[in-house]
C-alpha atoms as a PDB file:
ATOM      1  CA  UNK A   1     -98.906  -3.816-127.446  1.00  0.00           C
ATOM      2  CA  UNK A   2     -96.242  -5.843-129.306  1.00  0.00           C
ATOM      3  CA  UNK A   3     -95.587  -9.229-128.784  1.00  0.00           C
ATOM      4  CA  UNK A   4     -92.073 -10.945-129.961  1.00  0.00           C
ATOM      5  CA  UNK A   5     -92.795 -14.875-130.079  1.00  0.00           C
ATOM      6  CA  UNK A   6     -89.301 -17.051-129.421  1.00  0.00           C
ATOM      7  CA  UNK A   7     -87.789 -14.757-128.346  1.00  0.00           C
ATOM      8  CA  UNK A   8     -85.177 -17.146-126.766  1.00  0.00           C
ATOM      9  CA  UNK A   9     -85.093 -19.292-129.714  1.00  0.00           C
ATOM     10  CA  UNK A  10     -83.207 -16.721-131.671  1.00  0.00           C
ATOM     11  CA  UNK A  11     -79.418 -16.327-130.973  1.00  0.00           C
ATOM     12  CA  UNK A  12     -78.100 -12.823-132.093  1.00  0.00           C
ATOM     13  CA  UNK A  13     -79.660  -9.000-130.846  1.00  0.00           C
ATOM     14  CA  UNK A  14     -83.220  -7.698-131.511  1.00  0.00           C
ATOM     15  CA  UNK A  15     -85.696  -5.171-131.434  1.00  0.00           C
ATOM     16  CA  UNK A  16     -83.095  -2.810-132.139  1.00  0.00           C
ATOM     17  CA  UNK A  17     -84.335  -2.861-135.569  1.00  0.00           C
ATOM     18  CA  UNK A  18     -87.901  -2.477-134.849  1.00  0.00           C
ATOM     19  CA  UNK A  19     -87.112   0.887-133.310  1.00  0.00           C
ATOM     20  CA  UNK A  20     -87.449  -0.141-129.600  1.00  0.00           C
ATOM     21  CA  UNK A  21     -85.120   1.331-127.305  1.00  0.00           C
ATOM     22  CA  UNK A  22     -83.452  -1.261-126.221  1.00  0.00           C
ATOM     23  CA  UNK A  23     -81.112  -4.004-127.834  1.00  0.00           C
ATOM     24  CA  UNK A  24     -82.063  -7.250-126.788  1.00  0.00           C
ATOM     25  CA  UNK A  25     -79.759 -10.444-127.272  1.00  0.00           C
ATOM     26  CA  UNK A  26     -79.725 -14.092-126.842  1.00  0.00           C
ATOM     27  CA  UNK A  27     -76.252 -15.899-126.726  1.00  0.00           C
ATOM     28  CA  UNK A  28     -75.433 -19.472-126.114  1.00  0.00           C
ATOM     29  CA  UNK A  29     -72.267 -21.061-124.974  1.00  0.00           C
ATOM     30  CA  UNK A  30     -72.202 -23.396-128.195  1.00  0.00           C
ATOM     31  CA  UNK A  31     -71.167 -20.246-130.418  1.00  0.00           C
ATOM     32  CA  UNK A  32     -68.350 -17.727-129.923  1.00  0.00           C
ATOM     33  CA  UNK A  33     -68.248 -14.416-127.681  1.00  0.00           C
ATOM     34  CA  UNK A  34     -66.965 -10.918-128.401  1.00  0.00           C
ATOM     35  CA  UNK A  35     -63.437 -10.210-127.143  1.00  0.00           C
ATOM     36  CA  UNK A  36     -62.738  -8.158-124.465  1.00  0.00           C
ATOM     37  CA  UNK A  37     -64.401  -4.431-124.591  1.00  0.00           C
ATOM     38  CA  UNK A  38     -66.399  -1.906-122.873  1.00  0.00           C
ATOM     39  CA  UNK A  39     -69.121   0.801-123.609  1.00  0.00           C
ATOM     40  CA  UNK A  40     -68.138   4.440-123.251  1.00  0.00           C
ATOM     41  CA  UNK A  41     -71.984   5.438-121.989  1.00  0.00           C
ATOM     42  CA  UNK A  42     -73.748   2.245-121.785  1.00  0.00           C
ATOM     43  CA  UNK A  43     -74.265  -0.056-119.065  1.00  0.00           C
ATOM     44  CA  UNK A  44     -74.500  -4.040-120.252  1.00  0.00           C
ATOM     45  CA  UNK A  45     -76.960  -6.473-118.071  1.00  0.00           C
ATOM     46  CA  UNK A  46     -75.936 -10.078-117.897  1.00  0.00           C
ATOM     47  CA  UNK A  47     -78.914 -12.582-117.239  1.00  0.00           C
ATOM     48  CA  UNK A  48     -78.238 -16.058-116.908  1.00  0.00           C
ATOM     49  CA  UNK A  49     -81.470 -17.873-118.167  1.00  0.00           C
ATOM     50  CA  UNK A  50     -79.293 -21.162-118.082  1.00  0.00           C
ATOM     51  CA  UNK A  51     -76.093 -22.896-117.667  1.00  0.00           C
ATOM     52  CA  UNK A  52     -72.643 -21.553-116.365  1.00  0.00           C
ATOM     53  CA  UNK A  53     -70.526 -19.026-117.481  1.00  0.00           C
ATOM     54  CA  UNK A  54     -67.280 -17.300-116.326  1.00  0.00           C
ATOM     55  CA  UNK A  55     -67.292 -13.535-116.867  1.00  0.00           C
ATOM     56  CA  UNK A  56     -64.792 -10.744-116.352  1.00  0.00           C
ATOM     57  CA  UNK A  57     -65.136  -7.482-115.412  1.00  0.00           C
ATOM     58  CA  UNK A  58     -62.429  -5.141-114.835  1.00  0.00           C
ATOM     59  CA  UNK A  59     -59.919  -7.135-112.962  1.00  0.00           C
ATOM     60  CA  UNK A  60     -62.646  -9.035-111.525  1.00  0.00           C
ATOM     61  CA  UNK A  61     -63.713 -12.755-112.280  1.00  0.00           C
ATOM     62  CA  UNK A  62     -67.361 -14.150-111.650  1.00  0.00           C
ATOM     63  CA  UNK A  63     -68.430 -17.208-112.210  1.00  0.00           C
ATOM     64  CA  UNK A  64     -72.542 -17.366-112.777  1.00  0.00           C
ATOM     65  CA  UNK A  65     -75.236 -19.444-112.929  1.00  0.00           C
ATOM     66  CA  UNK A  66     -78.514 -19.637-113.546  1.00  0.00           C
ATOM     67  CA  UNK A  67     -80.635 -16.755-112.688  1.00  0.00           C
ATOM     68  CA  UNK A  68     -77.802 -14.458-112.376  1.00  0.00           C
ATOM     69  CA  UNK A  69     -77.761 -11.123-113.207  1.00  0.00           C
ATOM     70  CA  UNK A  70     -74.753  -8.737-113.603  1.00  0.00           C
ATOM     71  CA  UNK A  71     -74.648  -4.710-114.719  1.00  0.00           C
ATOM     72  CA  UNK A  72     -71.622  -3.857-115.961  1.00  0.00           C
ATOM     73  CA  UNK A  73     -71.499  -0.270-116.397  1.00  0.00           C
ATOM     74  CA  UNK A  74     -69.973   2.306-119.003  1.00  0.00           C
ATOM     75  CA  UNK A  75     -65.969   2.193-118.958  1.00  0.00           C
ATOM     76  CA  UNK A  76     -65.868  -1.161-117.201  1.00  0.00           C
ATOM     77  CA  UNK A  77     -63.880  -3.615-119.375  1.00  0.00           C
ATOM     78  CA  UNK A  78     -65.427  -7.283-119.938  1.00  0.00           C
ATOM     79  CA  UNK A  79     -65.421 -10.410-121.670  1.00  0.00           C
ATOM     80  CA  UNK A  80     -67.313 -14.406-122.117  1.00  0.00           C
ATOM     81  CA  UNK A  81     -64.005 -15.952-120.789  1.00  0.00           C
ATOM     82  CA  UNK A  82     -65.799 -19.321-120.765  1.00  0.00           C
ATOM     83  CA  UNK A  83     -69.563 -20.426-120.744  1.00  0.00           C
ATOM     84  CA  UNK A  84     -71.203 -23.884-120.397  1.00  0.00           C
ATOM     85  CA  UNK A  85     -72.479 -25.487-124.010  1.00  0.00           C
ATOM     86  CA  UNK A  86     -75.466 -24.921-122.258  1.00  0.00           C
ATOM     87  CA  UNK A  87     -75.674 -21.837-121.317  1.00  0.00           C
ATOM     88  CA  UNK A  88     -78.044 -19.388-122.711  1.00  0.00           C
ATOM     89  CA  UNK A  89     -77.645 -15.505-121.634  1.00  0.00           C
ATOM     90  CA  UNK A  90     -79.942 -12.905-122.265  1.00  0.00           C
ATOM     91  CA  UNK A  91     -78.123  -9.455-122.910  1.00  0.00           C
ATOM     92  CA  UNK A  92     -79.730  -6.607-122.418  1.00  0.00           C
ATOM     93  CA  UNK A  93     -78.181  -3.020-123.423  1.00  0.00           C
ATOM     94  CA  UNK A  94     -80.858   0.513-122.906  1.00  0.00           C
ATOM     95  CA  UNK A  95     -80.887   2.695-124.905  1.00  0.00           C
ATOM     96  CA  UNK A  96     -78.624   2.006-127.677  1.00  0.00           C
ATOM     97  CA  UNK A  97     -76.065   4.505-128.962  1.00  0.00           C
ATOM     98  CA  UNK A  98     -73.726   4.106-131.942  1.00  0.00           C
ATOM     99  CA  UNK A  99     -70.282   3.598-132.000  1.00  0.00           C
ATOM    100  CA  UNK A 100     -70.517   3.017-128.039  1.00  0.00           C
ATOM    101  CA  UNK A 101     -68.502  -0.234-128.223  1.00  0.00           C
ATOM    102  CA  UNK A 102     -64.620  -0.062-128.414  1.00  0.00           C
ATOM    103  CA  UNK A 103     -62.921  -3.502-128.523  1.00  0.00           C
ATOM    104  CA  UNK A 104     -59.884  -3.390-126.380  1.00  0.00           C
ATOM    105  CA  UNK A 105     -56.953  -5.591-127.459  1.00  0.00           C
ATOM    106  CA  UNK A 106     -55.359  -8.488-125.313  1.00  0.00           C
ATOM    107  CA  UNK A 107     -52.608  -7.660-123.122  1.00  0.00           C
END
């Protein structure tokens, strides 16, 4: 067994690093999103542990709240376009695979 304490009081991805295999992140609306990308093989799950946030997908827009949870799957373009300074998201992102991210530039 392994036990991570705080998780959500750490902003940023983890466990990557300690060879699990998944990245795990914690993002909150007071600091700044990636731009607008997608992931050639893997999917991205959106939980909402908190707050609001407006999220695109495609050519979709969804606006979430707490206890949310999108999957947005490989080749499906996204972006943060605007989150509550109080919301916290928990990203999750199995297995990791490098150079799987490819920023896509705005139109």
């Amino acid at each position: 067994m392994k036990v991570i304490a705080g998780l959500p009081e750490k902003e940023g991805w983890h466990l990557r690093e300690g060879g699990f295999p998944i990245q795990v992140g914690i993002k909150s609306g007071a600091t700044p999103f990636s731009g607008k990308h997608l992931h050639k093989a893997m999917a991205e799950y959106f939980y909402l542990l908190q707050g609001e946030i407006r999220l695109q997908v495609d050519e979709t827009i969804l606006e979430l709240k707490t206890g949310d949870l999108v999957v947005v799957q490989p080749g499906e373009a996204h972006e943060v376009l605007q989150a509550s300074p109080d919301a916290l998201l928990l990203l999750l992102m199995p297995p990791p695979i490098e150079n799987d991210k490819v920023e896509l530039e705005e139109k």
